[in-house]
Protein backbone atom coordinates (compact mmCIF):
# COMPACT_ATOMS: atom_id res chain seq x y z
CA UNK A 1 102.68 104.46 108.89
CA UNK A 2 103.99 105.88 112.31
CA UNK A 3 104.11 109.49 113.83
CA UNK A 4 106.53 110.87 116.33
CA UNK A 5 106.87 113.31 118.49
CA UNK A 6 103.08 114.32 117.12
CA UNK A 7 104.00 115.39 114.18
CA UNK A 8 100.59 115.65 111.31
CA UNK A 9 101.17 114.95 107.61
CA UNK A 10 98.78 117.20 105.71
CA UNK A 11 96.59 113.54 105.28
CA UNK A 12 96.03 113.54 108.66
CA UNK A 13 94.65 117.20 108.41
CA UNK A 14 92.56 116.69 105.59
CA UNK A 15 91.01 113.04 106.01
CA UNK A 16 88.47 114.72 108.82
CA UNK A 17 87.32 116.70 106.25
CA UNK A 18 87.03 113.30 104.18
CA UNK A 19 84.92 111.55 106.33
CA UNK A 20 82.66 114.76 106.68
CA UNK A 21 81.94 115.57 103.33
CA UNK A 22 80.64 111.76 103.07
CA UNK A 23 78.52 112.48 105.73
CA UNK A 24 76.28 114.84 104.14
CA UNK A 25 73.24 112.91 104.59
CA UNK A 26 73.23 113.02 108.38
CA UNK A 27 73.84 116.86 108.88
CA UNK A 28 70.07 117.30 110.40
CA UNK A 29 71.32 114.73 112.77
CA UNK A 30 74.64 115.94 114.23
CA UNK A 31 74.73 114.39 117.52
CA UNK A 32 74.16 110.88 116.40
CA UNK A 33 78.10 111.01 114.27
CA UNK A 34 80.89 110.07 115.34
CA UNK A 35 83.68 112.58 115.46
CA UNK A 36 84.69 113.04 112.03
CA UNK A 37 87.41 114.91 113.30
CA UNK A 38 89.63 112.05 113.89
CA UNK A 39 92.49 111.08 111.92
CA UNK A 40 93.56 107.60 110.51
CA UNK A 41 96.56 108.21 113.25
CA UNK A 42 93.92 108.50 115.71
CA UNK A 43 94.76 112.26 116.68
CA UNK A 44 92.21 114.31 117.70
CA UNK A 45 90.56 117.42 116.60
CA UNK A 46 88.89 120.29 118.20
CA UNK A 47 84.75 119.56 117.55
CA UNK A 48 81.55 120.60 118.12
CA UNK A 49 78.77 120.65 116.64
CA UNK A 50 78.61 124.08 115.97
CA UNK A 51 81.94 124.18 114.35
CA UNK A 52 80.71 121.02 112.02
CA UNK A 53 77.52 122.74 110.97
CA UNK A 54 79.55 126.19 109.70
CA UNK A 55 81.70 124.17 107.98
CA UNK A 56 79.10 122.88 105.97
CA UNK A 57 77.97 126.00 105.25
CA UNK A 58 80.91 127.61 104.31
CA UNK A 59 81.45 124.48 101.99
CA UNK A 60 78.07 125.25 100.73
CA UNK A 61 78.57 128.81 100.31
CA UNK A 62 81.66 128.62 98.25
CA UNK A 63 80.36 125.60 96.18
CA UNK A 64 83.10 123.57 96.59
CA UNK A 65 82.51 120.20 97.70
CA UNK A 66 83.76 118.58 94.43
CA UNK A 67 87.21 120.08 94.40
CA UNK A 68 87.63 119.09 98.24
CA UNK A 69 88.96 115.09 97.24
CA UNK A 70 90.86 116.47 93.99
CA UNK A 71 92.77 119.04 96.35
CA UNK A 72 93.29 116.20 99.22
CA UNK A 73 95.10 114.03 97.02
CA UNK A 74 96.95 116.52 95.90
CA UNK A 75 98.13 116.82 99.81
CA UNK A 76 98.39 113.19 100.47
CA UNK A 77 100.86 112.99 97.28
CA UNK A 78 103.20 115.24 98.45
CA UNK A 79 102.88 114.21 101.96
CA UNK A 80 102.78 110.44 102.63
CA UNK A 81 105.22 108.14 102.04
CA UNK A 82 103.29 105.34 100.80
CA UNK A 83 100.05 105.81 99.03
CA UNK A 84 97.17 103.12 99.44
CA UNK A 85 95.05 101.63 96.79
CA UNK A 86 92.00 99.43 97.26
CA UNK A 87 90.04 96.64 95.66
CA UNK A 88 86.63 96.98 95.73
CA UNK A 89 84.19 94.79 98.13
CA UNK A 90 80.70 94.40 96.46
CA UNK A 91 77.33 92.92 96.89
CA UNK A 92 75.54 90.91 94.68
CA UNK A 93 77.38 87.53 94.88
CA UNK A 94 80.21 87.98 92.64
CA UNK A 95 83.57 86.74 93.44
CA UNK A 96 84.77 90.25 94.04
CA UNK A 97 87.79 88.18 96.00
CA UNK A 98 89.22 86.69 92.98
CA UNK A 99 92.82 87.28 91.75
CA UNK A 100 93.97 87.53 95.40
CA UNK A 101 97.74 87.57 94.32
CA UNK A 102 97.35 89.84 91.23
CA UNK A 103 97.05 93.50 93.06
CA UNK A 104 99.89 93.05 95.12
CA UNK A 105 102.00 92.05 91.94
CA UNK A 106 101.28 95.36 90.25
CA UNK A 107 102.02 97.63 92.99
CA UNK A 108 105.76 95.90 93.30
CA UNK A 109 105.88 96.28 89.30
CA UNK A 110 104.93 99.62 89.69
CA UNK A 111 107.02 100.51 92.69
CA UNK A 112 110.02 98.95 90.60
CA UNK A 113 109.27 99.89 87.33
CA UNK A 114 107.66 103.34 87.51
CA UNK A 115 109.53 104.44 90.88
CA UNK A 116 106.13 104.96 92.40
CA UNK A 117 105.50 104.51 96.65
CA UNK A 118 102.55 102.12 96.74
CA UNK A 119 101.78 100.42 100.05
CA UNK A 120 102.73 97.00 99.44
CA UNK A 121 99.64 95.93 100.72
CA UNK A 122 96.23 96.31 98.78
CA UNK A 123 93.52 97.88 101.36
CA UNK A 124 89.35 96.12 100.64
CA UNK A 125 86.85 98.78 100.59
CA UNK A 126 83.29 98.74 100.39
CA UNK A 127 80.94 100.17 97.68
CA UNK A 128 79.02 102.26 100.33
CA UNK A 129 81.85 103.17 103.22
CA UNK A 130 83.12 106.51 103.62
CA UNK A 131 86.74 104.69 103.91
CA UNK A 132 86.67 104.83 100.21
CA UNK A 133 87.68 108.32 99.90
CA UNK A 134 91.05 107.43 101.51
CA UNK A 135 92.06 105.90 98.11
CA UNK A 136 92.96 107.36 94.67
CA UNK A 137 92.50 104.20 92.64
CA UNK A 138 90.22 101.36 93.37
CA UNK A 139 90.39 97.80 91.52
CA UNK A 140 87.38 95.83 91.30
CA UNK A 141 87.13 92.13 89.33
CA UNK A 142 85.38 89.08 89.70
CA UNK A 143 83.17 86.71 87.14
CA UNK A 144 79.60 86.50 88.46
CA UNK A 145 76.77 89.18 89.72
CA UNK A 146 77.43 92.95 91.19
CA UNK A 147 74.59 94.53 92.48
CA UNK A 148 74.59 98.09 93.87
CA UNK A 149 71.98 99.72 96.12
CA UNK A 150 71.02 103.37 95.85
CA UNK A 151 72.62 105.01 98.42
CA UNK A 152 76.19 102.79 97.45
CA UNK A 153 75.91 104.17 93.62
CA UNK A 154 75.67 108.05 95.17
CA UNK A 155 78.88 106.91 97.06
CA UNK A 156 80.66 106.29 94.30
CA UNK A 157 79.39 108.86 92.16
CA UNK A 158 80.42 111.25 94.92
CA UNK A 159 83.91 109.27 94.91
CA UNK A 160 84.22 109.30 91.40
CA UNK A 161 83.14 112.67 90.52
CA UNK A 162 85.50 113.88 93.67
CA UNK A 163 88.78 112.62 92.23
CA UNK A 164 88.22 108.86 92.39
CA UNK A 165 89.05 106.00 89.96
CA UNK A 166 87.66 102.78 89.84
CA UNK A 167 88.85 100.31 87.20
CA UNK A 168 86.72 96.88 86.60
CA UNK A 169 88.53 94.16 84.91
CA UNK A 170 86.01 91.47 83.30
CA UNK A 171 87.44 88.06 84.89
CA UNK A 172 84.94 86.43 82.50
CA UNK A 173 81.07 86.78 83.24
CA UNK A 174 81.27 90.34 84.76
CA UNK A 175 80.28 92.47 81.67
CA UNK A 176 76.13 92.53 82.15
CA UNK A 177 76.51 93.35 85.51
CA UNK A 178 78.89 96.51 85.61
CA UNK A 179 77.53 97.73 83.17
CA UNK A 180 74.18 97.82 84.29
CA UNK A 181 75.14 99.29 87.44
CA UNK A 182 77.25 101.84 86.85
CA UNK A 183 74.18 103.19 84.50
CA UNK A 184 72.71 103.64 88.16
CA UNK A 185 75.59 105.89 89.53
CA UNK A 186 75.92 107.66 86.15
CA UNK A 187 72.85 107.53 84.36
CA UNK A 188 73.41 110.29 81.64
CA UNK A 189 76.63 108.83 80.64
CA UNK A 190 77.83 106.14 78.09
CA UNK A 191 80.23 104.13 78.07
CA UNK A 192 82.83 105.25 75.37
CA UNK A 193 85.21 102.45 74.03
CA UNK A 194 88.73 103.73 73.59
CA UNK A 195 90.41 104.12 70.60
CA UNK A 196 93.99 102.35 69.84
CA UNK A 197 95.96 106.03 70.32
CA UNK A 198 94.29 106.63 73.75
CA UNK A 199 96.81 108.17 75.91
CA UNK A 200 96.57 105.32 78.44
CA UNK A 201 97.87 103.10 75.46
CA UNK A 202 100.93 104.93 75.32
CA UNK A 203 102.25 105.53 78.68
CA UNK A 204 105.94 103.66 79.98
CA UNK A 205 104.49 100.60 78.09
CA UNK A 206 103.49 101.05 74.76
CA UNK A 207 100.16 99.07 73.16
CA UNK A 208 99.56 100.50 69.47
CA UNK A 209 97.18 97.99 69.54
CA UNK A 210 95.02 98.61 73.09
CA UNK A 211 94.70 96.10 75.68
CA UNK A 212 96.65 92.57 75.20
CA UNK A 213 94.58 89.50 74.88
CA UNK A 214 95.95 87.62 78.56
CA UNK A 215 93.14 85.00 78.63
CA UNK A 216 90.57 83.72 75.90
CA UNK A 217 86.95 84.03 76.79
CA UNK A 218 84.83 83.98 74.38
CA UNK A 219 86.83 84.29 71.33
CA UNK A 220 86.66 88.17 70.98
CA UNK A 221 88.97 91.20 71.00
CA UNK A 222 89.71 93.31 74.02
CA UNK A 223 88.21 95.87 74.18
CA UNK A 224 88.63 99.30 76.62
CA UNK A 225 85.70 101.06 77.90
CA UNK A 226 85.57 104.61 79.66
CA UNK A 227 83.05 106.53 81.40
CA UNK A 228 84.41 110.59 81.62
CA UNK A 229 82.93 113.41 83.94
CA UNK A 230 83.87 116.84 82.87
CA UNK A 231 86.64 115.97 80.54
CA UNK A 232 88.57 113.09 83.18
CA UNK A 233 88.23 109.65 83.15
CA UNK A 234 86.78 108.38 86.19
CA UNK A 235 85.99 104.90 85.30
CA UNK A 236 87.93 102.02 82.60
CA UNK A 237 86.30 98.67 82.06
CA UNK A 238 88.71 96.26 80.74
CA UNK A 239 86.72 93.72 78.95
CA UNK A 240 87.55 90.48 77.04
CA UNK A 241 91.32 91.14 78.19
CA UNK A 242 91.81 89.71 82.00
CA UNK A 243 94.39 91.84 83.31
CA UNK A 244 94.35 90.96 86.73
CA UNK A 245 94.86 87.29 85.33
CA UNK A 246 98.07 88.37 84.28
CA UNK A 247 98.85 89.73 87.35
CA UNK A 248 98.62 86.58 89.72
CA UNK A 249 101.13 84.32 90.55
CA UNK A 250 102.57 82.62 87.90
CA UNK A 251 101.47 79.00 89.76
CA UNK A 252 97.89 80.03 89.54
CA UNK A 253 97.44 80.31 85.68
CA UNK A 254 100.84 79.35 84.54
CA UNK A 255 100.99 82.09 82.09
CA UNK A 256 104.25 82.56 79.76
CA UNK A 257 106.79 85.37 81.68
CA UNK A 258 105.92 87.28 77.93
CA UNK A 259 101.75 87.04 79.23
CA UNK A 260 102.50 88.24 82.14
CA UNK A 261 105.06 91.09 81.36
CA UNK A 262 102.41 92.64 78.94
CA UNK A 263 99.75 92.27 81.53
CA UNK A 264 101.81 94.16 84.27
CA UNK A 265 102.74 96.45 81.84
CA UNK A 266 99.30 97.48 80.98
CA UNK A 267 98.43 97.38 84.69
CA UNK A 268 100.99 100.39 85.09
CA UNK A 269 99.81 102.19 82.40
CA UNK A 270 96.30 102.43 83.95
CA UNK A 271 98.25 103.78 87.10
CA UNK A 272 100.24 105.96 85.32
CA UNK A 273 97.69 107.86 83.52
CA UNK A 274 94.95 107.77 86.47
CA UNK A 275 97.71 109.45 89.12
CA UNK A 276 99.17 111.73 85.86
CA UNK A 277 95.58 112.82 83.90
């Protein structure tokens, strides 16, 4: 993305305040930031320190930190061309690289099929970075161990509670592991599985009978799991499934053109319903 002649979307306005509201922790220490005043375009904005720390306060003041993201991506939608989403970078030693082909495939199904303005190109973002509150939607997959520390779960809390999505799609051997750590960024919630007439069953693409079966595993059913924060879904586990499978070129698994339809399919509708819900 370019600007000329100087010209600010509203994304460039509003990431500063972004990067600032993930910054939280090091208010005491002011001096030691960097200027979150800075746009992704690299255009600067007036700062001081003073001006940072009454900002805070008036965010305090009016309580609304937790609208801020929900209202930002309500700017960048209306604003930027091409909206950005991200697979997830974890710790742990899981293959959080796997499926590198399968991302990019959805976004062109999406762009083609849904008329949607995805960049083309899948950003990586890290658990605990700031950078992850540049990005609606977040993908995360892989077959072996996740491990998140304490200050990366209040990230994503923060994310997800903000306006954030993050979907997790078992690629075999990643069940124990998510589930166990998103009980650390959401401790007093459960994971609810989702019921056949789910909405996000019956977007473009209809599934009367939830999630397609793309890969066998261990002989089960696939199932769809949720985690919701005051009413919105903030987090889908697609388990026993292997979406992003589906997704990949079709040299890597050699799926049938049927497979893979339904698995692009069902990767829309989890786009559709997180940027319509």
């Amino acid at each position: 993305m370019h600007t000329t002649g100087r010209k600010y979307s509203l994304w460039s306005y509003t990431f500063p305040l972004l990067t600032l509201l993930t910054n939280f922790t090091n208010f005491k220490n002011i001096t030691n930031l960097t200027n979150p005043f800075t746009s992704p375009f690299n255009l600067k904005f007036p700062y001081s320190s003073k001006n940072y720390v009454l900002l805070q306060a008036f965010l305090d003041t009016l309580n609304m930190k937790k609208y801020i993201f929900g209202l930002m991506l309500c700017a960048l939608c209306l604003a930027a061309p091409a909206q950005q989403i991200a697979l997830l970078k974890y710790n742990g030693g899981g293959d959080w690289y796997a499926n590198p082909t399968s991302l990019p495939n959805l976004i062109k199904f999406c762009n083609i099929n849904l008329g949607m303005s995805l960049d083309l190109k899948p950003a990586t973002v890290e658990v605990g970075s700031a950078d992850i509150f540049q990005y609606p939607f977040v993908h995360m997959t892989g077959h072996g161990n996740v491990v998140f520390s304490d200050a990366e779960a209040e990230n994503l809390r923060l994310y997800l509670m903000s306006g954030g999505f993050l979907h997790a799609d078992d690629n075999y051997g990643l069940s124990t592991f998510i589930r166990k750590e998103m009980k650390k960024v959401f401790p007093e919630l459960d994971l609810v599985e989702l019921p056949f007439n789910h909405p996000i069953f019956h977007q473009k693409y209809k599934f009367p009978n939830g999630l397609p079966k793309i890969h066998e595993h261990d002989n089960k059913p696939p199932q769809a799991f949720a985690l919701f924060w005051e009413g919105r879904m903030v987090f889908l586990f697609t388990y026993e499934c292997d979406l992003g499978d589906g997704w990949e070129d079709y040299i890597v698994h050699k799926d049938s053109e049927a497979t893979r339809l339904k698995a692009l399919q069902m990767g829309a509708n989890i786009l559709q319903y997180v940027f319509c819900q």
